[in-house]
PDB file of N, CA and C in Angstrom:
ATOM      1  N   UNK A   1      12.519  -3.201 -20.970  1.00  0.00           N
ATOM      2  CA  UNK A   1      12.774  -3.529 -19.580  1.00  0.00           C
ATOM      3  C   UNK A   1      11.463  -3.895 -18.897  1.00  0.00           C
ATOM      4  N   UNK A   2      11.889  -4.563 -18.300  1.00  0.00           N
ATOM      5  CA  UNK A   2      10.116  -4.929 -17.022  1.00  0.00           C
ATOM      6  C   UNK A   2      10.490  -4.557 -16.047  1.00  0.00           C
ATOM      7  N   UNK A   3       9.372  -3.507 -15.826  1.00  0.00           N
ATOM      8  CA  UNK A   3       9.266  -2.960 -14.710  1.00  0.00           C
ATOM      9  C   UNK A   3       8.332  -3.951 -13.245  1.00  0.00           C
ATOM     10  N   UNK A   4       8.657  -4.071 -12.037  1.00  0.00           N
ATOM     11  CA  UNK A   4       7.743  -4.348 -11.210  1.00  0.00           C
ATOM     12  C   UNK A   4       7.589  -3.621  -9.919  1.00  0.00           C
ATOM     13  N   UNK A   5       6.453  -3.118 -10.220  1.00  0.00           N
ATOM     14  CA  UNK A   5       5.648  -2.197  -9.143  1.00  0.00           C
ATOM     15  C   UNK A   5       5.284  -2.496  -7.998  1.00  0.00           C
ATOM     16  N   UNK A   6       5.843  -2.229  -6.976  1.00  0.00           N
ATOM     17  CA  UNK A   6       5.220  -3.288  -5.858  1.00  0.00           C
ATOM     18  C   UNK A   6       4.532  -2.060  -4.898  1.00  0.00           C
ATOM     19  N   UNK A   7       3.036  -2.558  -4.054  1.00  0.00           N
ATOM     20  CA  UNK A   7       2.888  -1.310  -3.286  1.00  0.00           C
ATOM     21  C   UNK A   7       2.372  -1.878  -1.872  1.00  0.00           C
ATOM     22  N   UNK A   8       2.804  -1.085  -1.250  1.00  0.00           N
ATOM     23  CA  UNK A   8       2.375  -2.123   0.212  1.00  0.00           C
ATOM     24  C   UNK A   8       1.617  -1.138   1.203  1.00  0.00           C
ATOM     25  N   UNK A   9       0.933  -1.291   2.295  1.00  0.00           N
ATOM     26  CA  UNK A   9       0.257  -0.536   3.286  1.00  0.00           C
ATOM     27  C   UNK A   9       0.310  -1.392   4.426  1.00  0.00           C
ATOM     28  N   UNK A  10       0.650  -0.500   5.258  1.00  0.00           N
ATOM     29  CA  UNK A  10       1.046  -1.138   6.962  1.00  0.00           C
ATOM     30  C   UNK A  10       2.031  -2.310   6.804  1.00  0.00           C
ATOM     31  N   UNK A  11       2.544  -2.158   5.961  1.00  0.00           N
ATOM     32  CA  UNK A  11       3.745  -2.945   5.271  1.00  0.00           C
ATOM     33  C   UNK A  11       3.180  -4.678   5.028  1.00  0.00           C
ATOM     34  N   UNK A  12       1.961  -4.636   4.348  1.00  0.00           N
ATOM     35  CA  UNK A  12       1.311  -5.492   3.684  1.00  0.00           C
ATOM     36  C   UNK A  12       1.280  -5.141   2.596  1.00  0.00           C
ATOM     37  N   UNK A  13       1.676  -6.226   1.683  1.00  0.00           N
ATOM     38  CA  UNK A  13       1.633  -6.103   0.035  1.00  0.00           C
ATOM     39  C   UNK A  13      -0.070  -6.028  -0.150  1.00  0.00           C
ATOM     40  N   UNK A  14      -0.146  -5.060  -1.230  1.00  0.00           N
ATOM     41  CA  UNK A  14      -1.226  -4.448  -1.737  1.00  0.00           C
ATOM     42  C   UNK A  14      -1.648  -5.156  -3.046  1.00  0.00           C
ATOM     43  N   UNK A  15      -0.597  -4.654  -3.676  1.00  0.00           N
ATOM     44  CA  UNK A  15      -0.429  -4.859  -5.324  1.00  0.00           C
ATOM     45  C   UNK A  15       0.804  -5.220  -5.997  1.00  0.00           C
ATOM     46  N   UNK A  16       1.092  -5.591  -6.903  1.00  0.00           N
ATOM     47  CA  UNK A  16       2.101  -6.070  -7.538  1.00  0.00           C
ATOM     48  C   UNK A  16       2.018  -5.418  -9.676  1.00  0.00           C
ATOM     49  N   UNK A  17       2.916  -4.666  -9.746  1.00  0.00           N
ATOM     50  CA  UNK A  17       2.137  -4.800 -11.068  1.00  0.00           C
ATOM     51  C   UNK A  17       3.729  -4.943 -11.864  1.00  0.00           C
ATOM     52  N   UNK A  18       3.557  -6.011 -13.126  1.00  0.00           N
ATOM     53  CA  UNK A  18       4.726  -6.478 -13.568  1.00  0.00           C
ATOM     54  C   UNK A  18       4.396  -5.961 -15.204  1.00  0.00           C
ATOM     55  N   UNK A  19       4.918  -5.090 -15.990  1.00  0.00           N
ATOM     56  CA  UNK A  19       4.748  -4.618 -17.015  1.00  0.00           C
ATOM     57  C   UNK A  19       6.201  -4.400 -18.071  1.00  0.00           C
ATOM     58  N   UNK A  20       5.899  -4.961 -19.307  1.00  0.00           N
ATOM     59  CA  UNK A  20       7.116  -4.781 -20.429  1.00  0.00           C
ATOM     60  C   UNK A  20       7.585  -6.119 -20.739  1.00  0.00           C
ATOM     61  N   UNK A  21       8.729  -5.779 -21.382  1.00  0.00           N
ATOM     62  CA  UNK A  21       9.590  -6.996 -21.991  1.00  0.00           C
ATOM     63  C   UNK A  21      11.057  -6.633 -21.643  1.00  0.00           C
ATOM     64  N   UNK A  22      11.632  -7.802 -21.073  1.00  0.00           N
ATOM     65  CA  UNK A  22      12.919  -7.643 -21.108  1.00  0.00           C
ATOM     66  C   UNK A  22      13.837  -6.897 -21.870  1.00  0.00           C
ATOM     67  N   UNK A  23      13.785  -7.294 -22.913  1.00  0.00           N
ATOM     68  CA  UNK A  23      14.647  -6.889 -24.013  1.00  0.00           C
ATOM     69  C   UNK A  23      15.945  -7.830 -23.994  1.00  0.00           C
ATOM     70  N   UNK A  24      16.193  -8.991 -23.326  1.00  0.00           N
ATOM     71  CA  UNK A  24      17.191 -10.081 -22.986  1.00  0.00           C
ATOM     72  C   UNK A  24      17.674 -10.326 -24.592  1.00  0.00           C
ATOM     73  N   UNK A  25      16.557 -10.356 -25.368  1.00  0.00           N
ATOM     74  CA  UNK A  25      16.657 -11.911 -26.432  1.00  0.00           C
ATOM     75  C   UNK A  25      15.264 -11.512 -26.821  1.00  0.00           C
ATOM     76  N   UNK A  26      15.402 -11.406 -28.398  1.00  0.00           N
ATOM     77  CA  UNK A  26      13.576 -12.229 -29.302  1.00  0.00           C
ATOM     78  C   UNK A  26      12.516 -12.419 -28.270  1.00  0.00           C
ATOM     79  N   UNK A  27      11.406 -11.929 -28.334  1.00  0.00           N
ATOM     80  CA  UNK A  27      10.258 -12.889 -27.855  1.00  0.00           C
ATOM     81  C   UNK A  27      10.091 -14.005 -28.107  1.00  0.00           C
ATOM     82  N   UNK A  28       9.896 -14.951 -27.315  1.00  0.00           N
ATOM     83  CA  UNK A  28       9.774 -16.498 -27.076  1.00  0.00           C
ATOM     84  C   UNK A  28      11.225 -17.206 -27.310  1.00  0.00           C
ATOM     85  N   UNK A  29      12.141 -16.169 -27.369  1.00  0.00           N
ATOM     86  CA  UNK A  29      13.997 -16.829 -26.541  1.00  0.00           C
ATOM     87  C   UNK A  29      14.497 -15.905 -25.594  1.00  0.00           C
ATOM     88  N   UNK A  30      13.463 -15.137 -24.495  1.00  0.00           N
ATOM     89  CA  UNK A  30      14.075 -14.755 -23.706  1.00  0.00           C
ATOM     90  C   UNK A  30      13.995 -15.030 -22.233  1.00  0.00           C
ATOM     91  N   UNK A  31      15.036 -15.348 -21.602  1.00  0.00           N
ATOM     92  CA  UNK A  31      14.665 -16.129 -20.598  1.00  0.00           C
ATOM     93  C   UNK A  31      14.922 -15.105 -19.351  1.00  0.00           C
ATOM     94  N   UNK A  32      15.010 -13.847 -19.036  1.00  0.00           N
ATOM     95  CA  UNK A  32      14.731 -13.293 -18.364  1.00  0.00           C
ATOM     96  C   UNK A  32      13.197 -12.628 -18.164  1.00  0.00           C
ATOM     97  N   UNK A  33      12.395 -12.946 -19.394  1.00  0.00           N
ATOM     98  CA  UNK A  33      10.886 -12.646 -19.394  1.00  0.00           C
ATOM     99  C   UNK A  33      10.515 -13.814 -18.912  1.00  0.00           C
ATOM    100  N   UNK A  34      11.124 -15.396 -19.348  1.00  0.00           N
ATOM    101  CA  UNK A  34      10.326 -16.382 -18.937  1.00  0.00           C
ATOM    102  C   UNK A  34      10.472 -17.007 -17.622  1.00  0.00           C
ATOM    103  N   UNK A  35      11.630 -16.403 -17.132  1.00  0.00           N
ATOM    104  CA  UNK A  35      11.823 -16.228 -15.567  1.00  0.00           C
ATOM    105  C   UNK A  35      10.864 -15.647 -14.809  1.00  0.00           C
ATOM    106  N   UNK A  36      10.397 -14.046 -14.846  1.00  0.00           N
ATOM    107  CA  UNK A  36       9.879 -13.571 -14.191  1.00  0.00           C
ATOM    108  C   UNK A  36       8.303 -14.517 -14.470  1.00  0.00           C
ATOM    109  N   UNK A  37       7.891 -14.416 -16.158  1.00  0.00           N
ATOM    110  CA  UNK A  37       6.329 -15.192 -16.352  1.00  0.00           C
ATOM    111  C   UNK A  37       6.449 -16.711 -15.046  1.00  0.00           C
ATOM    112  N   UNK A  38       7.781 -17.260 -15.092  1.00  0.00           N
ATOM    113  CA  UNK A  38       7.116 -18.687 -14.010  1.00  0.00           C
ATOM    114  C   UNK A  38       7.512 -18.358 -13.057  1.00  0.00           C
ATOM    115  N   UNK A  39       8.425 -17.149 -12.084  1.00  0.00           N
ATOM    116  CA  UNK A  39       8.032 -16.957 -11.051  1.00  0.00           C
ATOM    117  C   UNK A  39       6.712 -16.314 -10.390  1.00  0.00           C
ATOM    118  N   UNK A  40       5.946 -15.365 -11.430  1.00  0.00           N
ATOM    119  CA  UNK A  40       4.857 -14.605 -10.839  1.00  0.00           C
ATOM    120  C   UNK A  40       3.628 -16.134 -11.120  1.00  0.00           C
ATOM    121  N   UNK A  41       4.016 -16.482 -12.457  1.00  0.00           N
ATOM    122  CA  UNK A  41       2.484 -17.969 -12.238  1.00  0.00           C
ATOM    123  C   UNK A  41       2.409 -18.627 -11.430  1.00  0.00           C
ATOM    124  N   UNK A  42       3.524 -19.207 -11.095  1.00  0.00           N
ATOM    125  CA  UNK A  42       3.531 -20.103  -9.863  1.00  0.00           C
ATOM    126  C   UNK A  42       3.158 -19.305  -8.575  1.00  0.00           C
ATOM    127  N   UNK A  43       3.771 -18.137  -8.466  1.00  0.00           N
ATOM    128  CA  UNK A  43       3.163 -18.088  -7.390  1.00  0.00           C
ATOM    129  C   UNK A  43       1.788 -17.516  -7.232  1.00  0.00           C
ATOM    130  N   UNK A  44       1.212 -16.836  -8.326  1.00  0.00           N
ATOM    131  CA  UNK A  44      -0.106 -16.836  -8.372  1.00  0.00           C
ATOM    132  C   UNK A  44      -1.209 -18.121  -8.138  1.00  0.00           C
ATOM    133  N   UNK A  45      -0.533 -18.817  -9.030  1.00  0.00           N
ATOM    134  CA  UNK A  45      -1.098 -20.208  -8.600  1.00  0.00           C
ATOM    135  C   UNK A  45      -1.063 -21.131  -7.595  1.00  0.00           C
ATOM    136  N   UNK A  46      -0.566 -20.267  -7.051  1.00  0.00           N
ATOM    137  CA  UNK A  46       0.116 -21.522  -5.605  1.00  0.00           C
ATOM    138  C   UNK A  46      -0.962 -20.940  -4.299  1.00  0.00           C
ATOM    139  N   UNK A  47      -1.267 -19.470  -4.670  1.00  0.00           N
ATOM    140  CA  UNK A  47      -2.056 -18.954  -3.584  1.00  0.00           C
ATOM    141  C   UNK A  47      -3.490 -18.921  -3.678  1.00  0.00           C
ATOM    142  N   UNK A  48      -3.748 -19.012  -4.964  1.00  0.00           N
ATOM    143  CA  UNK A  48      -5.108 -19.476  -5.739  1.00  0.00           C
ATOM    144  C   UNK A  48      -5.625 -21.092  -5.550  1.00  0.00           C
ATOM    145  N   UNK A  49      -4.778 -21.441  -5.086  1.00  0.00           N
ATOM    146  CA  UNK A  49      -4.323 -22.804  -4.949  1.00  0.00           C
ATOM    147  C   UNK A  49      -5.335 -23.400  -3.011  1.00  0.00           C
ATOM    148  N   UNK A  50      -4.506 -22.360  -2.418  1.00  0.00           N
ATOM    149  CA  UNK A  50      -4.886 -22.374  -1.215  1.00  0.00           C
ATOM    150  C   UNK A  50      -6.234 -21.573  -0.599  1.00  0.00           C
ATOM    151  N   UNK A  51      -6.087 -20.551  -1.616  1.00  0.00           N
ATOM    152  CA  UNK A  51      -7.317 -19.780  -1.437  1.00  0.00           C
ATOM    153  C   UNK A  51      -7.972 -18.705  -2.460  1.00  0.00           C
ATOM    154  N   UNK A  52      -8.874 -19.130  -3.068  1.00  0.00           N
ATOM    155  CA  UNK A  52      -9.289 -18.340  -4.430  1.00  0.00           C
ATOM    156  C   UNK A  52      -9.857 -16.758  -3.885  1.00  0.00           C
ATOM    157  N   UNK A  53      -9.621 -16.368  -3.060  1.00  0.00           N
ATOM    158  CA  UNK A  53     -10.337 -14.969  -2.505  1.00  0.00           C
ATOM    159  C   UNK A  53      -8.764 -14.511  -1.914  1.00  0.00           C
ATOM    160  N   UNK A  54      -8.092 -14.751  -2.144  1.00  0.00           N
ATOM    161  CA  UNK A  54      -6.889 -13.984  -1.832  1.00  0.00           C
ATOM    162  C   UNK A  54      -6.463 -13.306  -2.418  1.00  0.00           C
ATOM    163  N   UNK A  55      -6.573 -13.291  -3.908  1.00  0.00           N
ATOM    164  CA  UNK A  55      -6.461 -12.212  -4.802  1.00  0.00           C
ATOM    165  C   UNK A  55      -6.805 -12.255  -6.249  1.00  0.00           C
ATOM    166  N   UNK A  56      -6.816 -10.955  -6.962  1.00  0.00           N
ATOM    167  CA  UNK A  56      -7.341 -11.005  -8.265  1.00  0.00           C
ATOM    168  C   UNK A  56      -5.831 -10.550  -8.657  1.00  0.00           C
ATOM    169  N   UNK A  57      -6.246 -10.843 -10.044  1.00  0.00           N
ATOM    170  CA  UNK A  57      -5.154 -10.821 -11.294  1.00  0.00           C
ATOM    171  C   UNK A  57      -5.873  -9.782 -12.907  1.00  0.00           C
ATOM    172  N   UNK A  58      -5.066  -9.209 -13.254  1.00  0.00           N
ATOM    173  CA  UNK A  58      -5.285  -9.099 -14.502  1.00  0.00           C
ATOM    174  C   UNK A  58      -4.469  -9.231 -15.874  1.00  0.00           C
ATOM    175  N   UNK A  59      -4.591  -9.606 -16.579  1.00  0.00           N
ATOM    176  CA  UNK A  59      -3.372 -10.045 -17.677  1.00  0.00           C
ATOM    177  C   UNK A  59      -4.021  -9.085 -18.923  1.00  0.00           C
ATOM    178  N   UNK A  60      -2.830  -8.246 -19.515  1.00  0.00           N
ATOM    179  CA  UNK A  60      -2.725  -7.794 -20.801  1.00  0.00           C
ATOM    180  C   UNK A  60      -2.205  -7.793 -21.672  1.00  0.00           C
ATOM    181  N   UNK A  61      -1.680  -7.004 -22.662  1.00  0.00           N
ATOM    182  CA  UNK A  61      -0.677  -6.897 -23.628  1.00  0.00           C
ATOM    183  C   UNK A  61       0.545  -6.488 -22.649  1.00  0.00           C
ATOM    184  N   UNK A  62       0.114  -5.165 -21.738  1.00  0.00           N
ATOM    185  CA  UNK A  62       1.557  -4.952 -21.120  1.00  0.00           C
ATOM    186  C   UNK A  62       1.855  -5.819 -20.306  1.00  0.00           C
ATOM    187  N   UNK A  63       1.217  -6.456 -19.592  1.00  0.00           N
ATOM    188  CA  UNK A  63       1.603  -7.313 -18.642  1.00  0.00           C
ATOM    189  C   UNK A  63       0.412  -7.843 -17.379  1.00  0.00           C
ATOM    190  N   UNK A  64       0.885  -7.960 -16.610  1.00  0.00           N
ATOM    191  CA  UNK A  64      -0.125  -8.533 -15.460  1.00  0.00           C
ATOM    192  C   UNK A  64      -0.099  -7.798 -13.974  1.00  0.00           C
ATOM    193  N   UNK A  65      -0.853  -7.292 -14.038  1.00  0.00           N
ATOM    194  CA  UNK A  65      -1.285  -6.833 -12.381  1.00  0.00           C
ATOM    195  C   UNK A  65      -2.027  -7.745 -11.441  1.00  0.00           C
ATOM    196  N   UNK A  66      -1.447  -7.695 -10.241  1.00  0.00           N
ATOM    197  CA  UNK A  66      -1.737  -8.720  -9.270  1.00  0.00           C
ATOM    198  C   UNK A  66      -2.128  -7.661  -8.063  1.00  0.00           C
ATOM    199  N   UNK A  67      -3.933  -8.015  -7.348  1.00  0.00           N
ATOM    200  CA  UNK A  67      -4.417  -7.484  -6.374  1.00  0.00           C
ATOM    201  C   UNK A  67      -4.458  -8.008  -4.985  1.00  0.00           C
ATOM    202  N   UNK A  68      -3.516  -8.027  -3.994  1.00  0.00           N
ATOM    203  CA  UNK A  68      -3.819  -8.854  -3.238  1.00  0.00           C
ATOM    204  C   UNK A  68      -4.725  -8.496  -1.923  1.00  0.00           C
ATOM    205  N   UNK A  69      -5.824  -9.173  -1.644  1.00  0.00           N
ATOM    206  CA  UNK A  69      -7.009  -9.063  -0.840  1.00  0.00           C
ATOM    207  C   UNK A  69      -6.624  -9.289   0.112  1.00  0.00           C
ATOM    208  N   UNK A  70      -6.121 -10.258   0.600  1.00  0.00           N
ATOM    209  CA  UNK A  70      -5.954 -10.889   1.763  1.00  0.00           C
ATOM    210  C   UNK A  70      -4.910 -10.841   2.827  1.00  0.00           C
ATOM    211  N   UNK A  71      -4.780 -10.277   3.986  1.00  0.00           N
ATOM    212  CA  UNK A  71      -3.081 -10.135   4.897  1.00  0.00           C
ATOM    213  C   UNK A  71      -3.210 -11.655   5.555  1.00  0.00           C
ATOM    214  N   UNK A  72      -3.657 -12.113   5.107  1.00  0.00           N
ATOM    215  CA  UNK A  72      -2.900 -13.949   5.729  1.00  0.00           C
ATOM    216  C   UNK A  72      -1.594 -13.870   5.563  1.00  0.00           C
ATOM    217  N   UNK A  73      -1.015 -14.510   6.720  1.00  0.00           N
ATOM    218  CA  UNK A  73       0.592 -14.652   6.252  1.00  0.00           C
ATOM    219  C   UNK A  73       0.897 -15.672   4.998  1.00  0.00           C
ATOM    220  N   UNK A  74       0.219 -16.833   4.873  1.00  0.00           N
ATOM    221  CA  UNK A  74       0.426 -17.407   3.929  1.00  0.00           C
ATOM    222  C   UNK A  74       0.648 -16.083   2.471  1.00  0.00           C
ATOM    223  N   UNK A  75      -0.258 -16.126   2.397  1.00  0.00           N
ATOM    224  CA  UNK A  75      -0.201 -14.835   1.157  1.00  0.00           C
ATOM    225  C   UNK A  75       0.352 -14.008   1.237  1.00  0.00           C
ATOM    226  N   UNK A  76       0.732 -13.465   2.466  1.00  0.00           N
ATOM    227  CA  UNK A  76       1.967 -12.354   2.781  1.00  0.00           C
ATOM    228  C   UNK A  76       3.160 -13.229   2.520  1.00  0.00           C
ATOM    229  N   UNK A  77       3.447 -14.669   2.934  1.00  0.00           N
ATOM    230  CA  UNK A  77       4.632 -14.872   2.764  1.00  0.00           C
ATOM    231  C   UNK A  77       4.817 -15.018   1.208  1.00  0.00           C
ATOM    232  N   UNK A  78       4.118 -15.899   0.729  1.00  0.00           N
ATOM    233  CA  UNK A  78       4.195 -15.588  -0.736  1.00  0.00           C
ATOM    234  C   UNK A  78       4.771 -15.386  -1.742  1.00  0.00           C
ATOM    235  N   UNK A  79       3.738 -13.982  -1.615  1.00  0.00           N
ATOM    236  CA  UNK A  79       3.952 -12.539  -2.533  1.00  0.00           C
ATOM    237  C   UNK A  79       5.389 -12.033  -1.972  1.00  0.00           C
ATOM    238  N   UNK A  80       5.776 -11.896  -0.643  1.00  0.00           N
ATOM    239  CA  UNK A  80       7.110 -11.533  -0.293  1.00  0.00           C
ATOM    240  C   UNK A  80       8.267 -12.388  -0.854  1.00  0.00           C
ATOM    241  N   UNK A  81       7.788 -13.409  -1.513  1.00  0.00           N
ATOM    242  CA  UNK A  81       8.950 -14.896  -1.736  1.00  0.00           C
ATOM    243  C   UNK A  81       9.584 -14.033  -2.913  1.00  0.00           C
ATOM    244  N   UNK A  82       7.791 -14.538  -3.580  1.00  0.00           N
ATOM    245  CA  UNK A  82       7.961 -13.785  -5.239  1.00  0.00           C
ATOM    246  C   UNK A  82       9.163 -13.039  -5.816  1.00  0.00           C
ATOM    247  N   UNK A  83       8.493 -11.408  -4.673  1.00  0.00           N
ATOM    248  CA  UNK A  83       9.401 -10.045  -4.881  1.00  0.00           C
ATOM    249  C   UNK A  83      11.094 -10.396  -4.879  1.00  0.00           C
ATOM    250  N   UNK A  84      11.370 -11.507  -3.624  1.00  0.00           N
ATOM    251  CA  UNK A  84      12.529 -11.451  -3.722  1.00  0.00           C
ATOM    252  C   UNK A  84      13.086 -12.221  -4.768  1.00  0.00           C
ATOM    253  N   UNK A  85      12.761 -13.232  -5.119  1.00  0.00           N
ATOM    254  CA  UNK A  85      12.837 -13.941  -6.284  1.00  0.00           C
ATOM    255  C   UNK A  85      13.244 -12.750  -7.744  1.00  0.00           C
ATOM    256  N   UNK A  86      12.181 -12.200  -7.485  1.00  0.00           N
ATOM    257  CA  UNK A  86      12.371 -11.289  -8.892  1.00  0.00           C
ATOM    258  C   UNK A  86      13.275 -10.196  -8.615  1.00  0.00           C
ATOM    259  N   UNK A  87      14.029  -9.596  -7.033  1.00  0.00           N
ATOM    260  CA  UNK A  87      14.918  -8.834  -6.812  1.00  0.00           C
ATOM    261  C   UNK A  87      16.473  -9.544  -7.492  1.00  0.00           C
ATOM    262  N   UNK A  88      16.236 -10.844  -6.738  1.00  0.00           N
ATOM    263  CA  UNK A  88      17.369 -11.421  -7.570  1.00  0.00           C
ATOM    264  C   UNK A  88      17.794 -11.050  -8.638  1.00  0.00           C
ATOM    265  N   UNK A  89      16.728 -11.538  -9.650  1.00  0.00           N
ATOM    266  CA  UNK A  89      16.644 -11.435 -10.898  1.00  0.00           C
ATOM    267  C   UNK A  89      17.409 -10.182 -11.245  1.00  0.00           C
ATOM    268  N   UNK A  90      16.704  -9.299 -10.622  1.00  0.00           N
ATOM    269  CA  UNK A  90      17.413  -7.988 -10.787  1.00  0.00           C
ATOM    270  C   UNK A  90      18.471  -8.043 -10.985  1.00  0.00           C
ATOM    271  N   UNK A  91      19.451  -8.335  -9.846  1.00  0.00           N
ATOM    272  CA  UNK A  91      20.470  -8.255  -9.490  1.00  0.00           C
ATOM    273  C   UNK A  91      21.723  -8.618 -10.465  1.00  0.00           C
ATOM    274  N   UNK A  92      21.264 -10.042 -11.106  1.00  0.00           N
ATOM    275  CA  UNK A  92      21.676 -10.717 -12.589  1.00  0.00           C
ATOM    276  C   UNK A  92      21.684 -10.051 -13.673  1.00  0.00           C
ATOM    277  N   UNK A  93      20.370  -9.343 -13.780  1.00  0.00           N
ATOM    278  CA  UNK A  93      20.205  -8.816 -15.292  1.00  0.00           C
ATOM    279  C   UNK A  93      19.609  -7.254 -15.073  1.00  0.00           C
ATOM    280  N   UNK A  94      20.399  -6.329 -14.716  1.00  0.00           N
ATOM    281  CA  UNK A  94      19.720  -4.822 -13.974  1.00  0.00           C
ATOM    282  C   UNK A  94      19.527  -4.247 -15.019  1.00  0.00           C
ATOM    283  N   UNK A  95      19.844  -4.767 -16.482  1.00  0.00           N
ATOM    284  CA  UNK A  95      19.330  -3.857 -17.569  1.00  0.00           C
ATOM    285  C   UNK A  95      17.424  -4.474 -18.599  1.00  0.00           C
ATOM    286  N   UNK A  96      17.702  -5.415 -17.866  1.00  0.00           N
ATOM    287  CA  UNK A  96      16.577  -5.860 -18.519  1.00  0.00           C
ATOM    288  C   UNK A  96      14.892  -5.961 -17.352  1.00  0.00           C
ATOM    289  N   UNK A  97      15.511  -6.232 -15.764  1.00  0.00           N
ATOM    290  CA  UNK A  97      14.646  -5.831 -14.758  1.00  0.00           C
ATOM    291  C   UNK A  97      14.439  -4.629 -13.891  1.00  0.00           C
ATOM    292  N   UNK A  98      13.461  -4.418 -13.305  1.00  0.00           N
ATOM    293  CA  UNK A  98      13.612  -3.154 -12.191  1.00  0.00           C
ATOM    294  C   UNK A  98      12.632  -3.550 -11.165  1.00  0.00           C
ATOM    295  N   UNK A  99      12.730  -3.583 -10.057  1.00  0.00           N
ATOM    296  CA  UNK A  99      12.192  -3.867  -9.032  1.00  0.00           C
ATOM    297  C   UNK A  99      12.214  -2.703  -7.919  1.00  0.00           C
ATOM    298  N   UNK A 100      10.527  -2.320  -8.283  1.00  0.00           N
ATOM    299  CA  UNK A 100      10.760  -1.025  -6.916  1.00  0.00           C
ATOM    300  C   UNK A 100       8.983  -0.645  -6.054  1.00  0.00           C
TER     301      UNK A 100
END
């Protein structure tokens, strides 16, 4: 299952941390992992895009943690797109996501 961690202060997103594997389908035929991988790239990239000091990233074996620096709304709106994007997801596949 992939878990995603979300943590916020003064109800500004903080952090984001997205860790595991679906368990949908095989690695590299599962498309509830490759859902969440091009919703979090894109939008990593989209804000990196606009502003490279808005946040750091880290990528591992478990997965990718996302730091966000900046309360611009741009980047607040975002990262808020993201989450819901991947709540969806949830919503579709509640055995393979968790969003909390």
């Amino acid at each position: 299952m992939i878990k995603v961690t979300i943590e916020k202060e003064s109800a500004k997103f903080k952090k984001v941390s997205v860790l595991g594997h679906a368990m949908y389908d095989d690695y590299g035929k599962d498309i509830v992992c490759a859902a969440v991988s091009s919703i979090v790239t894109t939008t990593v990239n989209g804000i990196l895009a606009l502003d490279k000091q808005s946040l750091s990233y880290l990528v591992s074996k478990k997965g990718m943690t996302i730091t966000i620096k900046s309360d611009d709304s741009t980047t607040q709106i975002l990262i808020g797109n993201m989450v819901s994007l991947l709540k969806e997801l949830e919503k579709q596949y509640p055995a393979n996501i968790e969003v909390k």
